[in-house]
Protein backbone atom coordinates (compact mmCIF):
# COMPACT_ATOMS: atom_id res chain seq x y z
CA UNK A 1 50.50 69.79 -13.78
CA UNK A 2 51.98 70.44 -17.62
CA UNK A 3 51.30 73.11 -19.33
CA UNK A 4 48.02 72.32 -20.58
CA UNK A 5 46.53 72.23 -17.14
CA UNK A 6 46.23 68.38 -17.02
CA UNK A 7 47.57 66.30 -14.53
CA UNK A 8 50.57 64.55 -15.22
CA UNK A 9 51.43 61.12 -14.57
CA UNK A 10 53.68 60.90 -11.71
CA UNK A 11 53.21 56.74 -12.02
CA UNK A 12 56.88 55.45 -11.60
CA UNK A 13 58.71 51.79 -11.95
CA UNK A 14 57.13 49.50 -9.35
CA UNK A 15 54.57 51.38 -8.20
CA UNK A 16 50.72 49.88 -7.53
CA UNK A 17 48.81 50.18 -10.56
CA UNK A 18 44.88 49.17 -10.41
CA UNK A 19 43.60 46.35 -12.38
CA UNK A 20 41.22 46.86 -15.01
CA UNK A 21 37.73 45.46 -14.15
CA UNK A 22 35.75 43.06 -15.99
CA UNK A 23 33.02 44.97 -17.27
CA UNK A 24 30.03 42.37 -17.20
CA UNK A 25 27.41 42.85 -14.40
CA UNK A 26 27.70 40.68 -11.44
CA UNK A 27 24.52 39.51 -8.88
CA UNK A 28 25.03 40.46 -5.53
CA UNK A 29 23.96 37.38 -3.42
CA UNK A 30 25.09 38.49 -0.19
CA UNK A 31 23.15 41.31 2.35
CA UNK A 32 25.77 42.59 4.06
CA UNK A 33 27.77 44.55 1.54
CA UNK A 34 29.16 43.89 -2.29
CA UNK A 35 32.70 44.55 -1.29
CA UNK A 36 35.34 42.08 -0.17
CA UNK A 37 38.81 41.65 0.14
CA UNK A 38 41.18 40.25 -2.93
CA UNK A 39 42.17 36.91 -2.45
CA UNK A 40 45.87 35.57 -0.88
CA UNK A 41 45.83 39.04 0.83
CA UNK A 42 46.87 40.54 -2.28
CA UNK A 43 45.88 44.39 -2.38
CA UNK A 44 44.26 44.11 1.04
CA UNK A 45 43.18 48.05 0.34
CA UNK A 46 41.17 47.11 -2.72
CA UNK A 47 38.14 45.48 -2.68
CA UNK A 48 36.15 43.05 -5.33
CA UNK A 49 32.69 42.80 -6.37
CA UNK A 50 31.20 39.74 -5.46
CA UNK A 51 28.18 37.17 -6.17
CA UNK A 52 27.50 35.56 -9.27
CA UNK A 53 26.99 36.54 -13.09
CA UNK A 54 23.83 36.43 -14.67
CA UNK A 55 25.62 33.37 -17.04
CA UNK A 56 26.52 31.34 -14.10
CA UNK A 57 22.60 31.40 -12.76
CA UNK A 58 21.63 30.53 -16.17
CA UNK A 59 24.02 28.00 -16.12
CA UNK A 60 22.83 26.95 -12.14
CA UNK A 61 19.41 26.80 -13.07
CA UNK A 62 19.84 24.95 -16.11
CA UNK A 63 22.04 22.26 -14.88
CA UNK A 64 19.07 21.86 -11.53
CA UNK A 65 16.17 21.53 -14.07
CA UNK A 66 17.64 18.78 -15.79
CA UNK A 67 18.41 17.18 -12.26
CA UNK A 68 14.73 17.67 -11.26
CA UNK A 69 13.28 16.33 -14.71
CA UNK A 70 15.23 13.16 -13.82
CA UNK A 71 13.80 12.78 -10.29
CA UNK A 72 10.44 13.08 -10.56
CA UNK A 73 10.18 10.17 -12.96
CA UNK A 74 11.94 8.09 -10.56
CA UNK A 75 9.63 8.99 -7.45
CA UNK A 76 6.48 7.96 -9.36
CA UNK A 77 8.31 4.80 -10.38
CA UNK A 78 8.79 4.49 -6.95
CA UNK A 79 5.29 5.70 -5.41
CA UNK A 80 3.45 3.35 -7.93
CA UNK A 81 5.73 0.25 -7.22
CA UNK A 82 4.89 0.64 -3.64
CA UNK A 83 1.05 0.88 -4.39
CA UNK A 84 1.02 -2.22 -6.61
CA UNK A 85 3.30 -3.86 -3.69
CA UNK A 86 0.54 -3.09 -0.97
CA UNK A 87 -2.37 -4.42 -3.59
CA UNK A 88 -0.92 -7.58 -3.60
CA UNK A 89 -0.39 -8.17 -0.09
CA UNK A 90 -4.20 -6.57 0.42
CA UNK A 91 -5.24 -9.37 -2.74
CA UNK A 92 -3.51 -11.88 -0.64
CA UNK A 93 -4.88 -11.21 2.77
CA UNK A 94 -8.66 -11.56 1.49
CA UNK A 95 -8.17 -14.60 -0.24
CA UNK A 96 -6.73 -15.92 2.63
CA UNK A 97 -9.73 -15.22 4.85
CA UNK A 98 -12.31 -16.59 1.78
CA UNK A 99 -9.69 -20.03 1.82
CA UNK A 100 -10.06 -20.10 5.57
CA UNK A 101 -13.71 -19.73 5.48
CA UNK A 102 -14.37 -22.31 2.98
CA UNK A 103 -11.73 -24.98 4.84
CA UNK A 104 -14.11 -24.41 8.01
CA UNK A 105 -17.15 -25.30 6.34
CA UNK A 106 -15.57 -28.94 5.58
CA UNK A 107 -17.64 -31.21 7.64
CA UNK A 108 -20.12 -29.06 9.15
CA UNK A 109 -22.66 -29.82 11.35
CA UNK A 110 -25.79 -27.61 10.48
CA UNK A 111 -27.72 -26.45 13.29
CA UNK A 112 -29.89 -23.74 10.97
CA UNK A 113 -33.19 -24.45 9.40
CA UNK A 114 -31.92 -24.64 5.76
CA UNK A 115 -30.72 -27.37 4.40
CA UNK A 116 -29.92 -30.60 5.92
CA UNK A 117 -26.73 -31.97 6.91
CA UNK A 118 -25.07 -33.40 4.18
CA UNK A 119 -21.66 -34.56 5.38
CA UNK A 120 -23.62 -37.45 7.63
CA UNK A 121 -26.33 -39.07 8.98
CA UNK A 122 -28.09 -37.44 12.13
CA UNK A 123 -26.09 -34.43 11.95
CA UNK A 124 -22.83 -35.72 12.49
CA UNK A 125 -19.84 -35.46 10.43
CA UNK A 126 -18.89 -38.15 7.77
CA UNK A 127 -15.86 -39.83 8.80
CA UNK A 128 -14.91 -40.34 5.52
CA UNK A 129 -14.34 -36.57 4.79
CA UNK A 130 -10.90 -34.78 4.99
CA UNK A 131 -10.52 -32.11 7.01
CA UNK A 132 -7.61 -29.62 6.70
CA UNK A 133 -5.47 -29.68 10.00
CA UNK A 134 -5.07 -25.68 10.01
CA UNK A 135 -8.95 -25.90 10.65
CA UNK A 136 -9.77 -25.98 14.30
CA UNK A 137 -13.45 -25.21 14.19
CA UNK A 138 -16.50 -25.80 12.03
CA UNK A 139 -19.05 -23.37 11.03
CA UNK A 140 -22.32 -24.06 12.77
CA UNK A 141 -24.80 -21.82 10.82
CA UNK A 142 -26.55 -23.40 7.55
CA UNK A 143 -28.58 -19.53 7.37
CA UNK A 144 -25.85 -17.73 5.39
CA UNK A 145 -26.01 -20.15 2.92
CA UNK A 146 -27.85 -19.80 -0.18
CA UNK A 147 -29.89 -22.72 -2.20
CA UNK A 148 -27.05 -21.99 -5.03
CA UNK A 149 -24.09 -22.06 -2.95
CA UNK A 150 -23.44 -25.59 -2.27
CA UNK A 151 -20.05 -24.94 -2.16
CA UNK A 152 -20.36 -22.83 0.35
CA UNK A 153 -17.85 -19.94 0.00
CA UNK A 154 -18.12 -16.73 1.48
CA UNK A 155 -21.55 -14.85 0.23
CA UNK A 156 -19.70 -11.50 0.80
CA UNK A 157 -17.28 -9.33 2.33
CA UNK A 158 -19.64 -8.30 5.01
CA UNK A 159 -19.90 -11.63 6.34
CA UNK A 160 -16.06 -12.13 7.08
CA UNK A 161 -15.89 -9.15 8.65
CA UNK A 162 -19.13 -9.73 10.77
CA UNK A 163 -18.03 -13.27 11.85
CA UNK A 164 -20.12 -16.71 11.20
CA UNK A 165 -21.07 -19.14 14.61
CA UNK A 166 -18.49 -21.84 15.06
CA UNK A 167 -17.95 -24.69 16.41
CA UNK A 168 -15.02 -26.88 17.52
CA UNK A 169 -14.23 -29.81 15.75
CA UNK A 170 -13.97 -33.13 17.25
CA UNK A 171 -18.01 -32.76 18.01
CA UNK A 172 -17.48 -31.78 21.91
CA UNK A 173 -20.57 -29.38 21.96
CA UNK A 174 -20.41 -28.79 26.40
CA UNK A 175 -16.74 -28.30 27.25
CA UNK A 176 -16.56 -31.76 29.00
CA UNK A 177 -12.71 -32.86 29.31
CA UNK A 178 -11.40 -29.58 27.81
CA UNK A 179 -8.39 -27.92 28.96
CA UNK A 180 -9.52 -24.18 30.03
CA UNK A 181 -13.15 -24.73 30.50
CA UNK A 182 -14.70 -24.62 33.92
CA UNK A 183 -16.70 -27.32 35.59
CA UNK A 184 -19.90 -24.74 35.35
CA UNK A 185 -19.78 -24.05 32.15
CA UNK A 186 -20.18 -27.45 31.11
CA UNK A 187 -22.93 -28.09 28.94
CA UNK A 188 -23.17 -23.77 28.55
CA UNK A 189 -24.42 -23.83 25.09
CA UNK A 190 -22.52 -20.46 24.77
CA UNK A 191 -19.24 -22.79 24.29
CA UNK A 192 -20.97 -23.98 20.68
CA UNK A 193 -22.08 -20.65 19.20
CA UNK A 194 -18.62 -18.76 19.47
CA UNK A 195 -18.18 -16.35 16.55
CA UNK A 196 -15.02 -16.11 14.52
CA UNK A 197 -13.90 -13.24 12.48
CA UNK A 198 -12.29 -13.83 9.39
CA UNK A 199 -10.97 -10.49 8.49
CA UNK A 200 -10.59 -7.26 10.30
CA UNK A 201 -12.43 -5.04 7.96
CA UNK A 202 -12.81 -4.43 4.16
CA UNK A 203 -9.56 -3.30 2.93
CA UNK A 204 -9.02 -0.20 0.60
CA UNK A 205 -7.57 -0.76 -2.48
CA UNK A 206 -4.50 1.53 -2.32
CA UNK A 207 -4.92 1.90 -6.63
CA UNK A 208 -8.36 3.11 -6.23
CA UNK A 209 -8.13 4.92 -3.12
CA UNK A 210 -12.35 2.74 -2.23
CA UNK A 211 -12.67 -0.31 -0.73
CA UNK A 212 -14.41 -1.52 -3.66
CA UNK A 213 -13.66 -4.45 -5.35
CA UNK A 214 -14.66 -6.61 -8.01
CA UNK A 215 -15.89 -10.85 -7.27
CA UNK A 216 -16.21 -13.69 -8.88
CA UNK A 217 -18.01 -16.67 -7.63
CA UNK A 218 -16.70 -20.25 -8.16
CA UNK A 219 -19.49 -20.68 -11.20
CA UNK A 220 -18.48 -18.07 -13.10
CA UNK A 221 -15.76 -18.03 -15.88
CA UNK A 222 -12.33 -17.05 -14.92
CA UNK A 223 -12.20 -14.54 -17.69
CA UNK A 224 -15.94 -13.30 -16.82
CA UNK A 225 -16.63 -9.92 -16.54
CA UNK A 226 -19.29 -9.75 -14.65
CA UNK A 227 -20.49 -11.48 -11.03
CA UNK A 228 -22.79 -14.14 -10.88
CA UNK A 229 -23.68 -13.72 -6.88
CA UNK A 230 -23.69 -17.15 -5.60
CA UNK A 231 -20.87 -16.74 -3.59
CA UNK A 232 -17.43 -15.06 -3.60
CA UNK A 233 -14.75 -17.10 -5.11
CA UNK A 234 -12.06 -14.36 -6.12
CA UNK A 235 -11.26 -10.96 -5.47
CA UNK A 236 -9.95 -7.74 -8.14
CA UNK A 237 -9.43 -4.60 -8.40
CA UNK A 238 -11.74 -2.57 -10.11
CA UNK A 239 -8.89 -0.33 -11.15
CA UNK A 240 -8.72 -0.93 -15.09
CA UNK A 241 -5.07 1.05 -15.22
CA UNK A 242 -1.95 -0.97 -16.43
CA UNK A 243 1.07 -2.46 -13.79
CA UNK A 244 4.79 -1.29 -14.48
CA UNK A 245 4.63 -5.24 -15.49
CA UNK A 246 2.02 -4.51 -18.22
CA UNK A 247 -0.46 -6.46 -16.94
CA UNK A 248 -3.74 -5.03 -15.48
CA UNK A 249 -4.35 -4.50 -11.83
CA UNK A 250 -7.92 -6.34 -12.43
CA UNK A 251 -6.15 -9.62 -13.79
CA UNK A 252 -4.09 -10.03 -10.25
């Protein structure tokens, strides 16, 4: 000690002198203690804060917002491109059941009590009249059939689900001479009143989250707005909303 009592500085040439400290406040991000060693073994007796400064979170956070804001755009880019993707195929699937309905009504025989049977004379089929080769059978019952639906499309949904009587075509009513059918079930009328299904149920349209849809029958105007009933021509959506395209949903 001098002479004034204070402790004097016995600090020489080479000796270890402690490093000042940077004074800003530091997060501690780690449980287990907010000391640890300097690096490159350097001053293995003195120990560092450590964790991060409150400028680097800012800086953290920051930088992950703007990441995020960028996403989540992109996901419901995504998410609605994938809806619009599964409305088409569910738009394409029902028309193909109404097409395949209305190609098995070419050249039916009616066996129902309205109407009479058109295509020939005595009930059987007009020669005369093309028949699509992906149709194997004919359907049998005149009752679904409306007075105004000559055309004979679909009347509704319901009924492709529920399945119409069929027949197959070629006009072999009892089995005779057809591969697969037994000799006693010849002339089983049950071999002419088999019932096809044209589609598995009504489908949910995945913008709407219903299975509601909007028809149009082959009498009314293509840009109608409203449905005339006879028959079902066309399905929509009922979703009024606007495609990434820029067309909307209930023009597809």
């Amino acid at each position: 000690m001098d002479r004034y009592g204070k402790q004097a500085d016995t600090r020489r040439r080479g000796d270890t002198v402690r490093a000042v400290q940077f004074t800003g406040r530091r997060v501690v991000l780690s449980k287990h203690g907010s000391k640890m060693e300097a690096p490159f073994g350097l001053g293995s007796e003195e120990s560092a804060e450590c964790g991060f400064s409150l400028m680097e979170l800012v800086i953290t956070i920051t930088i992950m917002t703007i990441l995020t804001m960028g996403v989540i755009p992109l996901m419901k880019v995504s998410v609605k491109r994938q809806r619009e993707q599964q409305l088409r195929d569910t738009l394409r699937q029902m028309r193909t059941a109404i097409d395949e309905f209305h190609r098995d009504t070419v050249g039916m025989v009616c066996t129902g009590t309205l109407g009479s049977t058109p295509s020939g004379a005595g009930g059987a089929p007009n020669p005369n009249t093309y028949i699509d080769p992906r149709s194997k059978v004919a359907i049998s019952d005149c009752t679904i059939f409306g007075v105004d639906n000559p055309d004979r499309y679909p009347p509704d949904l319901d009924t492709l689900v529920n399945g119409v009587n069929v027949i197959p075509r070629g006009g072999n009513l009892t089995g005779a001479g057809v591969q697969g059918v037994k000799a006693t079930d010849v002339g089983n009328g049950e071999l002419a009143t088999k019932k096809k299904v044209y589609l598995r149920g009504i489908p949910v349209d995945p913008i709407t989250g219903k299975a509601e849809w909007d028809f149009r029958s082959c009498y009314d105007a293509a840009d109608s707005g409203s449905w005339g009933g006879e028959n079902i021509f066309d399905v929509r959506s009922k979703s009024r909303d606007t495609a990434l395209n820029g067309e909307k949903y209930s023009d597809w």
